[in-house]
Each structure stands twice: as structure tokens, then as C-alpha cells.
PDB file of N, CA and C in Angstrom:
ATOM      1  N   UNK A   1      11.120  31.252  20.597  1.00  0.00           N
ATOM      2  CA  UNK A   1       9.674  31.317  20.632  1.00  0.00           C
ATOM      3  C   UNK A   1       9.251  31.198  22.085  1.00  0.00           C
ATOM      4  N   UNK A   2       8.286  32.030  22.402  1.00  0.00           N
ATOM      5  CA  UNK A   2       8.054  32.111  23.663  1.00  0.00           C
ATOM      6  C   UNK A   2       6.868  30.849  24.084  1.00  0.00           C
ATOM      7  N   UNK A   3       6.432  30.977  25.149  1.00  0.00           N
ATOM      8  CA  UNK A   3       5.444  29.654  25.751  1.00  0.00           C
ATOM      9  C   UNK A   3       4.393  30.221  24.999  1.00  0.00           C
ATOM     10  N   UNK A   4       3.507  31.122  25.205  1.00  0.00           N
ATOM     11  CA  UNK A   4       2.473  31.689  24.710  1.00  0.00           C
ATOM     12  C   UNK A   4       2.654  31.724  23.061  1.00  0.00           C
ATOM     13  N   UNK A   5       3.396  31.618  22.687  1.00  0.00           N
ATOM     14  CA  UNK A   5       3.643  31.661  21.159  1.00  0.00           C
ATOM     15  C   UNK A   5       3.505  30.384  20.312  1.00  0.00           C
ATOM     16  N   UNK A   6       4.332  29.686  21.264  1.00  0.00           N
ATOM     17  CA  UNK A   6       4.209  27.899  20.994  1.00  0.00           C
ATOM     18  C   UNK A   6       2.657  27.373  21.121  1.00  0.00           C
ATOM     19  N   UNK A   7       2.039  28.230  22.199  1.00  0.00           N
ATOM     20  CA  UNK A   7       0.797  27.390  22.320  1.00  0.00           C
ATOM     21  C   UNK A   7      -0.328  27.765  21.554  1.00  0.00           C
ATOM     22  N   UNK A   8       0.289  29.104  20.628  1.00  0.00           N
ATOM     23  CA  UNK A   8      -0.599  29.949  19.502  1.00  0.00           C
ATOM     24  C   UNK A   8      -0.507  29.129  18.422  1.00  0.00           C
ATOM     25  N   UNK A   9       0.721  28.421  18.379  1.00  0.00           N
ATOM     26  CA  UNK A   9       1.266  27.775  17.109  1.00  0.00           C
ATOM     27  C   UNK A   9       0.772  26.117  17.460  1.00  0.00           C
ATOM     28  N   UNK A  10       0.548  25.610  18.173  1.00  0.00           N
ATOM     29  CA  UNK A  10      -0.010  24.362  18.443  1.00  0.00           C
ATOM     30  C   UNK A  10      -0.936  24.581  18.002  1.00  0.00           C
ATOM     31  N   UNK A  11      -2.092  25.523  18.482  1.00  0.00           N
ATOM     32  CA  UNK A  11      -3.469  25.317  18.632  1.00  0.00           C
ATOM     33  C   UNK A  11      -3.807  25.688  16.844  1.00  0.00           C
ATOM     34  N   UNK A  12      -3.129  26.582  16.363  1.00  0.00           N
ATOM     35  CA  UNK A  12      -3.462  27.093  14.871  1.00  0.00           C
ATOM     36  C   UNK A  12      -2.693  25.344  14.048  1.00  0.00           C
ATOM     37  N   UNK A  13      -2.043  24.901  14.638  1.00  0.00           N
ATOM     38  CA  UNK A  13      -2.066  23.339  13.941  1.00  0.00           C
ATOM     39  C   UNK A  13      -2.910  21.981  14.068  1.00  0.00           C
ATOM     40  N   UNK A  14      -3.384  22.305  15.448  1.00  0.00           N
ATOM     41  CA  UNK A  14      -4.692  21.409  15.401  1.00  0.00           C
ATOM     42  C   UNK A  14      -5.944  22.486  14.899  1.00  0.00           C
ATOM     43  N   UNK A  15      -6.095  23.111  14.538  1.00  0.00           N
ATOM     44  CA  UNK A  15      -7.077  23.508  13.807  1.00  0.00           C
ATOM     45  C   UNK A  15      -7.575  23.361  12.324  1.00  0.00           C
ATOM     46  N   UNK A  16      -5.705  23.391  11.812  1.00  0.00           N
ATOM     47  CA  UNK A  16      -5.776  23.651  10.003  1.00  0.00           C
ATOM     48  C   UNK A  16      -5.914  22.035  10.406  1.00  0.00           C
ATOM     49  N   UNK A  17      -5.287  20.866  11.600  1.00  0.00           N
ATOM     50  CA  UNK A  17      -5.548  19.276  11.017  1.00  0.00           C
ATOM     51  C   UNK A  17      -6.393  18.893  11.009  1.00  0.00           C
ATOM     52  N   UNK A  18      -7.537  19.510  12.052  1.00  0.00           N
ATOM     53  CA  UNK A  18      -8.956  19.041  11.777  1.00  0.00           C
ATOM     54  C   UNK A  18      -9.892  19.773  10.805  1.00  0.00           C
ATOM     55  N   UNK A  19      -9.718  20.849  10.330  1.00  0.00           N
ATOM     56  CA  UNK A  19     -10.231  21.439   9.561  1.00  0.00           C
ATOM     57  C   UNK A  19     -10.156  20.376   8.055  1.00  0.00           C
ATOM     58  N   UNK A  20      -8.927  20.333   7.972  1.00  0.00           N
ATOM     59  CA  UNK A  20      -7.972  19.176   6.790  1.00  0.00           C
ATOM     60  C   UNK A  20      -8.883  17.716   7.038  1.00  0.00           C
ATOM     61  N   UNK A  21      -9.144  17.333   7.951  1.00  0.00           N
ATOM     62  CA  UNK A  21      -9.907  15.858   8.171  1.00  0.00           C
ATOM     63  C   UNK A  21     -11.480  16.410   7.780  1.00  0.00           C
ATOM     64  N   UNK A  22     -11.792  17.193   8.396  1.00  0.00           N
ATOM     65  CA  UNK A  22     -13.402  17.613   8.294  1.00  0.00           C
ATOM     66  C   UNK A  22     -13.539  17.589   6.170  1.00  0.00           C
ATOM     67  N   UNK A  23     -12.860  18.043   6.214  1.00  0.00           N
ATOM     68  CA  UNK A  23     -13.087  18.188   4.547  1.00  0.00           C
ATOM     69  C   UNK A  23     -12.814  17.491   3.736  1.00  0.00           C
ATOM     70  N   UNK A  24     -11.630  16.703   3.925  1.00  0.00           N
ATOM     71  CA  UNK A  24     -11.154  15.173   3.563  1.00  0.00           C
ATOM     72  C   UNK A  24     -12.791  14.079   3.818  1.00  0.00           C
ATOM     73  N   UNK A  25     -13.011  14.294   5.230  1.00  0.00           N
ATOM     74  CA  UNK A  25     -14.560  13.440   5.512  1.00  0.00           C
ATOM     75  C   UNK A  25     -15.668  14.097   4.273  1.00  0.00           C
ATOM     76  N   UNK A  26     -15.852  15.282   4.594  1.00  0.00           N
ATOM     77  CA  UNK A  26     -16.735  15.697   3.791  1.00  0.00           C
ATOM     78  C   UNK A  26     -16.702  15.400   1.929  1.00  0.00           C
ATOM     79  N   UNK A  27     -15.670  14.955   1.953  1.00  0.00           N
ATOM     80  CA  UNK A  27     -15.144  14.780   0.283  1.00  0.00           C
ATOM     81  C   UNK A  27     -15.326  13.707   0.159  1.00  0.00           C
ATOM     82  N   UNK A  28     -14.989  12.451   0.980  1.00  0.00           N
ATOM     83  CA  UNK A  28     -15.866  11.318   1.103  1.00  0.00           C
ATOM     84  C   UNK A  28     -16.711  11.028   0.553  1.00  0.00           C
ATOM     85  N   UNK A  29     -17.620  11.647   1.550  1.00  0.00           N
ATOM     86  CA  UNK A  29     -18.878  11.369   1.972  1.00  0.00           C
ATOM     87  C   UNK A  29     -20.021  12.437   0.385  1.00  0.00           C
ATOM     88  N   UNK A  30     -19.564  12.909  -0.312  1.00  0.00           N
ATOM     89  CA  UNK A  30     -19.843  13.887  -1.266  1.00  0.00           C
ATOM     90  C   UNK A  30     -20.845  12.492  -1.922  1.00  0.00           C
ATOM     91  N   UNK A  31     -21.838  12.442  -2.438  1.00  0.00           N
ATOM     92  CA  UNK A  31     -23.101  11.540  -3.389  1.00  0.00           C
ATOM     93  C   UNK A  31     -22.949  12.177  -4.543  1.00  0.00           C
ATOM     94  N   UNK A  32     -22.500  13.208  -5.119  1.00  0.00           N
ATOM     95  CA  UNK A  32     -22.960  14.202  -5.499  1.00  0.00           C
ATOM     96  C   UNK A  32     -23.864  15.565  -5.974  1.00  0.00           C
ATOM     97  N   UNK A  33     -24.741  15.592  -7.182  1.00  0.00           N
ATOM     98  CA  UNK A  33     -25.623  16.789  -6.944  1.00  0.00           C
ATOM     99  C   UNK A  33     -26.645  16.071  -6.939  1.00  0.00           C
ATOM    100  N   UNK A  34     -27.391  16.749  -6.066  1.00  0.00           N
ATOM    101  CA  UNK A  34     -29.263  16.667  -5.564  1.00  0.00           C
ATOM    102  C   UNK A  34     -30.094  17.907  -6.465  1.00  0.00           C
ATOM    103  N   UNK A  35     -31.055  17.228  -6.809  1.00  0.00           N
ATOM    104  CA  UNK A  35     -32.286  18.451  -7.052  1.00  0.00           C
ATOM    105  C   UNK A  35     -33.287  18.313  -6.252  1.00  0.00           C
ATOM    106  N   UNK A  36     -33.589  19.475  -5.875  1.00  0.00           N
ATOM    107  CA  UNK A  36     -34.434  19.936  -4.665  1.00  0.00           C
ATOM    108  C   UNK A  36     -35.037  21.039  -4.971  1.00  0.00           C
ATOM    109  N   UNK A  37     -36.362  20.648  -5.831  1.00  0.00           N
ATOM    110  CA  UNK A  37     -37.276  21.282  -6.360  1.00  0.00           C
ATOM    111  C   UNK A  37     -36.824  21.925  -7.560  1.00  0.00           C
ATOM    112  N   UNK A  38     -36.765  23.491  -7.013  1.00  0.00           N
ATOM    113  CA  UNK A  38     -35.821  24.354  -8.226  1.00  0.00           C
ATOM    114  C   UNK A  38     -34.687  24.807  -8.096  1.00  0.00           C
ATOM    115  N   UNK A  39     -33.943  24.337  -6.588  1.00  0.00           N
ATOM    116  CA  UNK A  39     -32.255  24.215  -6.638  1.00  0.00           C
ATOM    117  C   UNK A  39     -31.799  22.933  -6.799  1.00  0.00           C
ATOM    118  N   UNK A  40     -30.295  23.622  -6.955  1.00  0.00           N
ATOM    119  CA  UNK A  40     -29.508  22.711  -6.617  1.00  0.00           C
ATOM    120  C   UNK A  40     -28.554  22.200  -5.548  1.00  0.00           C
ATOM    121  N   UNK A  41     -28.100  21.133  -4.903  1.00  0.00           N
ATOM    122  CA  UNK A  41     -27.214  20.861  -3.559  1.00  0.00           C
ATOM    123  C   UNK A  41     -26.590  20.059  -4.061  1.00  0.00           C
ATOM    124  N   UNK A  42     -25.732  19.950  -2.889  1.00  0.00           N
ATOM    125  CA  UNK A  42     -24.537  18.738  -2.742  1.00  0.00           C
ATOM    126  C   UNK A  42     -25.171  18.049  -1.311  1.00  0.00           C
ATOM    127  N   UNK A  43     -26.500  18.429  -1.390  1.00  0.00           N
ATOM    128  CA  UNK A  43     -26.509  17.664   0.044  1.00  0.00           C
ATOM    129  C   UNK A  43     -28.169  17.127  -0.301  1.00  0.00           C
ATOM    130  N   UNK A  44     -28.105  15.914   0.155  1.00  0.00           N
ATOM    131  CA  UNK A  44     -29.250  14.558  -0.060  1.00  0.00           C
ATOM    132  C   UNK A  44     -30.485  16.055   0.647  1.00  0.00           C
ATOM    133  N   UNK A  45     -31.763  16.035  -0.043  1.00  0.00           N
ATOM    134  CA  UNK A  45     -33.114  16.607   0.699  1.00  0.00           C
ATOM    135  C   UNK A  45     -33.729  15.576   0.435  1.00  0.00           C
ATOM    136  N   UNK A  46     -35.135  15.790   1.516  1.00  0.00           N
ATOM    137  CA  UNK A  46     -35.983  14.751   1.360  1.00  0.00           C
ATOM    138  C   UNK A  46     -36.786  14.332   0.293  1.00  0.00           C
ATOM    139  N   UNK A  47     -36.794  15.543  -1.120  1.00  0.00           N
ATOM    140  CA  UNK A  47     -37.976  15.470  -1.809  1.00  0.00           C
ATOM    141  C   UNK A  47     -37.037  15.332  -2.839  1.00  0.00           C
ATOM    142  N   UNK A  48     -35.711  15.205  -2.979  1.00  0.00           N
ATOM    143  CA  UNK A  48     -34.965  15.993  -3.850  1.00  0.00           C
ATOM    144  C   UNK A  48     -34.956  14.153  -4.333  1.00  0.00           C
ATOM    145  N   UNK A  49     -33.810  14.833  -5.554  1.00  0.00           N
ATOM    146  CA  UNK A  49     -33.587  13.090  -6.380  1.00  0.00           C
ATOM    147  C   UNK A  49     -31.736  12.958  -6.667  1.00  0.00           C
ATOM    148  N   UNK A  50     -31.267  12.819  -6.589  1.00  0.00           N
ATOM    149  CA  UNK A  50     -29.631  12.652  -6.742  1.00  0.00           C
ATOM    150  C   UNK A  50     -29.505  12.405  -8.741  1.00  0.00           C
ATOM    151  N   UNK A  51     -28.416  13.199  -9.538  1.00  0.00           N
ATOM    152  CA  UNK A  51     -28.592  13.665 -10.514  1.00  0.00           C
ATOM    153  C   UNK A  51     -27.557  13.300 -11.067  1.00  0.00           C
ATOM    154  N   UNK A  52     -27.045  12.195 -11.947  1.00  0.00           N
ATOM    155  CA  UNK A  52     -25.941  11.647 -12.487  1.00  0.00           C
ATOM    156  C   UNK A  52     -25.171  12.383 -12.328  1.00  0.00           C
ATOM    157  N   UNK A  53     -23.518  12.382 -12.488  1.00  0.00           N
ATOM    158  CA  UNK A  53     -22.695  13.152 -12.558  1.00  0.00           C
ATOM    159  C   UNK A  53     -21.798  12.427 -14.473  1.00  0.00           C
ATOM    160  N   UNK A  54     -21.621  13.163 -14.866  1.00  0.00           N
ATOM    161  CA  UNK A  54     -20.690  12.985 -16.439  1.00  0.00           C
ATOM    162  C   UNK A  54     -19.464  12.856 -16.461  1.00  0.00           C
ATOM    163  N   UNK A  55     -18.539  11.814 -16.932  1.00  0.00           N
ATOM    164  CA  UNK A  55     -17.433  11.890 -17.012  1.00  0.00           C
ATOM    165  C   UNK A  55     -16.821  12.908 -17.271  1.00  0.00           C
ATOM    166  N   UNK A  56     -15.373  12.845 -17.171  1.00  0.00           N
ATOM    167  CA  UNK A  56     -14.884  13.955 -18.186  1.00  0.00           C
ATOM    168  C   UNK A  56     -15.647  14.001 -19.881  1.00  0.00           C
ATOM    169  N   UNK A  57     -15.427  14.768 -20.099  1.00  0.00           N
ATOM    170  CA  UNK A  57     -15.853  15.030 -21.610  1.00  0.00           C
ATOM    171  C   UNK A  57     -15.076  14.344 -22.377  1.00  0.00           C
ATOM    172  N   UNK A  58     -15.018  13.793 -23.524  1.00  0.00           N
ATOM    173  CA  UNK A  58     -14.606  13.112 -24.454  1.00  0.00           C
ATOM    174  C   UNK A  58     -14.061  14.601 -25.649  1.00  0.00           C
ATOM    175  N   UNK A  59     -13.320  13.040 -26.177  1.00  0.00           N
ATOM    176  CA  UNK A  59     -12.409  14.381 -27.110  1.00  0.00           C
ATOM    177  C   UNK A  59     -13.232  14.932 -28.455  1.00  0.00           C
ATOM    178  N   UNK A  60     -14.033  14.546 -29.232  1.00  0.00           N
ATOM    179  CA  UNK A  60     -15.177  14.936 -29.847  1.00  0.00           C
ATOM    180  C   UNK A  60     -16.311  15.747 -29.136  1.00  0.00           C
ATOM    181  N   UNK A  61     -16.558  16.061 -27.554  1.00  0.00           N
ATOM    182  CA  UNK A  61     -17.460  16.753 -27.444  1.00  0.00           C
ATOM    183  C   UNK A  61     -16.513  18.026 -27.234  1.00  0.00           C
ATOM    184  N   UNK A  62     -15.164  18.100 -26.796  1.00  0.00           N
ATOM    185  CA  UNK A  62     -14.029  18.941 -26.436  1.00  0.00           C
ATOM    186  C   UNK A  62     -14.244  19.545 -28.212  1.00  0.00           C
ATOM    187  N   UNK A  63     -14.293  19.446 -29.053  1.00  0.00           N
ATOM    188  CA  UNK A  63     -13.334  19.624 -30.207  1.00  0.00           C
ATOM    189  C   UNK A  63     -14.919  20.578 -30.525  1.00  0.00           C
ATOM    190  N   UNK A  64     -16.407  20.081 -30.012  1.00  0.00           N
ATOM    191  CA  UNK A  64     -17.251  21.097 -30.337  1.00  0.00           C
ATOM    192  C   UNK A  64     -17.147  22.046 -29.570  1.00  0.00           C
ATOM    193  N   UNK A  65     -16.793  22.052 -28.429  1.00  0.00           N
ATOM    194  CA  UNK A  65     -17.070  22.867 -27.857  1.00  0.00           C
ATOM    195  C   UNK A  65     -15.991  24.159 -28.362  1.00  0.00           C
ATOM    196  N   UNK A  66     -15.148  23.863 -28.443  1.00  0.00           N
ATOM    197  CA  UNK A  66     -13.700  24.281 -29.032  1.00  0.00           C
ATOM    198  C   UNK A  66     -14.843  25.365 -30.200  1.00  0.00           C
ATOM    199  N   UNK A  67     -14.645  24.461 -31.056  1.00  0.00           N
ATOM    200  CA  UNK A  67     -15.157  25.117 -32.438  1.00  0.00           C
ATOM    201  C   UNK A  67     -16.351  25.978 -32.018  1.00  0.00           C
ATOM    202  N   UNK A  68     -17.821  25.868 -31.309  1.00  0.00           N
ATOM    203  CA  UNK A  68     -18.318  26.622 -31.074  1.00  0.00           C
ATOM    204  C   UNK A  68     -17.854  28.139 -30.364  1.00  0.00           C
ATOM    205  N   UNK A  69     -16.359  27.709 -29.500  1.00  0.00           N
ATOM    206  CA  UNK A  69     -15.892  28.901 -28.565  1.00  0.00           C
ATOM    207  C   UNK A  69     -15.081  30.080 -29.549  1.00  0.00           C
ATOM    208  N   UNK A  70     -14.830  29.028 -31.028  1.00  0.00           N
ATOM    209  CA  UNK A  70     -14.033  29.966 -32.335  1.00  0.00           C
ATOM    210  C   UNK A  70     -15.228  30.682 -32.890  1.00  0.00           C
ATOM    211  N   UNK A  71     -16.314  30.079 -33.020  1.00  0.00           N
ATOM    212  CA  UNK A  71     -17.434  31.017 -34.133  1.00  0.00           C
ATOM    213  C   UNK A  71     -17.880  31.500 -33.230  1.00  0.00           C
ATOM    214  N   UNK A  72     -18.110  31.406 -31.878  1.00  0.00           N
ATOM    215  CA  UNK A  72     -18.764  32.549 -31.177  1.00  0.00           C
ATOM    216  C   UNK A  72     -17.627  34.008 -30.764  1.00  0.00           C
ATOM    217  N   UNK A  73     -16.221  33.828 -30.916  1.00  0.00           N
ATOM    218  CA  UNK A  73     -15.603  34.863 -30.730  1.00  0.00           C
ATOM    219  C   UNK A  73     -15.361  35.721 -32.166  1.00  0.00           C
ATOM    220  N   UNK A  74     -15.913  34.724 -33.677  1.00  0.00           N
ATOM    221  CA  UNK A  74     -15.522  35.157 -35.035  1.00  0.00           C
ATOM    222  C   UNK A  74     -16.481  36.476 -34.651  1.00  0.00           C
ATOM    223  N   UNK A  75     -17.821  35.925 -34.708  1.00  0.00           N
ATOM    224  CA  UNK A  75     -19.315  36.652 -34.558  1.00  0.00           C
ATOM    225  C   UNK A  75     -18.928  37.707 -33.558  1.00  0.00           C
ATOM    226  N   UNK A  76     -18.276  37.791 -32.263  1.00  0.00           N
ATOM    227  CA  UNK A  76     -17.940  38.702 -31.619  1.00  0.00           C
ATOM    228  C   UNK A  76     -17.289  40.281 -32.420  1.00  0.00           C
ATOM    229  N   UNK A  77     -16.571  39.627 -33.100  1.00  0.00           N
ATOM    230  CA  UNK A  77     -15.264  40.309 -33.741  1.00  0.00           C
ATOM    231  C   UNK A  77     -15.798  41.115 -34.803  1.00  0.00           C
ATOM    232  N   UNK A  78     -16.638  40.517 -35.291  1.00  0.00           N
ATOM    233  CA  UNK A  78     -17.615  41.061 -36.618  1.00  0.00           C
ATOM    234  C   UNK A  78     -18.387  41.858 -36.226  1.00  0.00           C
ATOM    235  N   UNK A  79     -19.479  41.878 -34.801  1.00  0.00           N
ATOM    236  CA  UNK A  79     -20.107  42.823 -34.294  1.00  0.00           C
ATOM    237  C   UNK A  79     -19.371  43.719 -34.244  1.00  0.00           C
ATOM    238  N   UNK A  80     -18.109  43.930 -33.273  1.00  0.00           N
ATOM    239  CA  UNK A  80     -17.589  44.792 -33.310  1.00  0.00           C
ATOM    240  C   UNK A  80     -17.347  46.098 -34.060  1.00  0.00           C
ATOM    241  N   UNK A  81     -16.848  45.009 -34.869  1.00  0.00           N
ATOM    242  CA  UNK A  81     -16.050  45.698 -36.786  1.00  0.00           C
ATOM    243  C   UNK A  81     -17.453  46.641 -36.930  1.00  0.00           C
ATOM    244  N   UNK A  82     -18.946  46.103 -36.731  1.00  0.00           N
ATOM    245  CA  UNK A  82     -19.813  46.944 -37.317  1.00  0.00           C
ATOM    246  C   UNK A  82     -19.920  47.647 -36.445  1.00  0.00           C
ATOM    247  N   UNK A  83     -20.011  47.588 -35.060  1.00  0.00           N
ATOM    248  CA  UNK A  83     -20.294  48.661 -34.184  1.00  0.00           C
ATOM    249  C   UNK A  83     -19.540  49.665 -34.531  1.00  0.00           C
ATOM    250  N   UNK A  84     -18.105  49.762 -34.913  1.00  0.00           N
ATOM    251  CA  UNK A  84     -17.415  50.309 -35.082  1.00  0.00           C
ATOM    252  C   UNK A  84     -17.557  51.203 -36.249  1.00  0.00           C
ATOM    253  N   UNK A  85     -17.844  50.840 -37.146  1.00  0.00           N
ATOM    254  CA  UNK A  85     -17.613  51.259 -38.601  1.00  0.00           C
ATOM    255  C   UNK A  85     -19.577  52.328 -38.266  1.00  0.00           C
ATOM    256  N   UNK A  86     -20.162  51.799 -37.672  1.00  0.00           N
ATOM    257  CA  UNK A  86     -21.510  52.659 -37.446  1.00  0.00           C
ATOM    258  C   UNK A  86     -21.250  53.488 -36.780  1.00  0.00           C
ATOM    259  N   UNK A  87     -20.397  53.621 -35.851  1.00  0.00           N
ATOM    260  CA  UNK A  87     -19.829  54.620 -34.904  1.00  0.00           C
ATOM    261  C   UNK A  87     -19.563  55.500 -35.883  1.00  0.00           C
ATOM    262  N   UNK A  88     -18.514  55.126 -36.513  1.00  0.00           N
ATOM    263  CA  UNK A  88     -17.674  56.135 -37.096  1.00  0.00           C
ATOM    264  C   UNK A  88     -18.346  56.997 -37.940  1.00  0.00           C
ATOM    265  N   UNK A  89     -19.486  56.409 -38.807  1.00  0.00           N
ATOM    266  CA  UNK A  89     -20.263  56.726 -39.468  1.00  0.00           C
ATOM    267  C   UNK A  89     -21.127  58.173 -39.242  1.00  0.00           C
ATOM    268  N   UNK A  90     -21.489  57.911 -37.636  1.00  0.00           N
ATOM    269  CA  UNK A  90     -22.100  59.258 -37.245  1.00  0.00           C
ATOM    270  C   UNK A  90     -21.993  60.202 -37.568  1.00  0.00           C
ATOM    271  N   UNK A  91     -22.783  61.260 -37.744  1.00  0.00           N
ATOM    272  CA  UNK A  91     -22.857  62.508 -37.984  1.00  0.00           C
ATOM    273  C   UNK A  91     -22.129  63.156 -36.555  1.00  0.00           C
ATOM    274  N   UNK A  92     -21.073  63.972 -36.726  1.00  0.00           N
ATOM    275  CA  UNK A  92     -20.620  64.800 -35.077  1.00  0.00           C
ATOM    276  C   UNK A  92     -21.479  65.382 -34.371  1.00  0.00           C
ATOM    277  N   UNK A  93     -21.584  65.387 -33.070  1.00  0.00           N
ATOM    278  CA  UNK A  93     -22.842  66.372 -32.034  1.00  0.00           C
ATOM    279  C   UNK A  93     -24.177  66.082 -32.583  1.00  0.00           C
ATOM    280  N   UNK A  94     -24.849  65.152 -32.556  1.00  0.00           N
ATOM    281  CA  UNK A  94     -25.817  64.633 -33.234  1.00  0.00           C
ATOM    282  C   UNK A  94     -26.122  63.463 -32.399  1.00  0.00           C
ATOM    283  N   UNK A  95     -26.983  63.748 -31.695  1.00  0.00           N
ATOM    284  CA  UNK A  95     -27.072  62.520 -30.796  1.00  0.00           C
ATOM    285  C   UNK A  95     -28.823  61.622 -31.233  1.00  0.00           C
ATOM    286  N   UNK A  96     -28.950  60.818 -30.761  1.00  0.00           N
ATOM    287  CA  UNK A  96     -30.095  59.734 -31.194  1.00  0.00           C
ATOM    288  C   UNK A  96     -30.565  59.951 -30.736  1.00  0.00           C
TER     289      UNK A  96
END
């Protein structure tokens, strides 16, 4: 490795280490979410109000959500089936 190469490779390692600390700090330092008016931040505003954050989910709200993610793909599946079966239905070269 040449001199100029080494000092490409130094400098690209103090970069990713402070980059690595800056975000480590910043992860810290995280309050979490702010509302600020009609957004949302991760960063304190003056007017804004700081907005609980929720545990993980529990295994009963997991198990609805679950079940809602089964009847909303049943209902998917069923549209389909009819889109399908209305398709087919069409009259040929006959457009709407």
C-alpha cells in the first residue's frame, strides 16, 4: 500500500468512527416522537408536545392483528375470484 493510499484509508476510518459516534450520540440523545402541529419529528419544537412511545405489542394485540391480516387477505382472494369470474363473463370485443 502506497503513502497516499494509507492516508486514503486512515482518513475513510476516522470518518466511518465519527460518523459511528455522531449517531451512537444522536441515539442517545433520541426523547422520542414530537408533534408539531400537523407533523411529526424526532426532534423537540417549540410548540410541539413529546408523544408516548408503546411497548412492544403484547401477544393478544399480535394475535389481532394476525387474524385481521388473515380476513383481510380471505376478502382479497374473494374479490379476486369475482373480478375474475366477471371478467370472464364478458361478452368478446365489447367494451364498457
Amino acid at each position: 500500500m502506497s503513502l497516499s493510499q494509507a492516508r486514503i484509508a486512515t482518513r475513510g476510518s476516522l470518518l466511518l468512527a465519527g460518523a459511528c459516534l455522531h449517531w451512537a450520540a444522536t441515539a442517545q440523545g433520541a426523547s422520542g416522537i414530537w408533534r408539531c402541529g400537523n407533523s411529526y419529528t424526532d426532534q423537540p419544537c417549540d410548540t410541539g408536545r413529546a408523544l408516548p412511545l408503546d411497548e412492544a405489542p403484547g401477544a393478544a394485540r399480535k394475535r389481532e392483528a394476525d387474524q385481521a391480516t388473515r380476513e383481510a387477505r380471505a376478502e382479497a382472494q374473494r374479490m379476486e375470484r369475482d373480478r375474475l369470474r366477471l371478467e370472464a363473463a364478458q361478452v368478446p370485443g365489447r367494451r364498457s
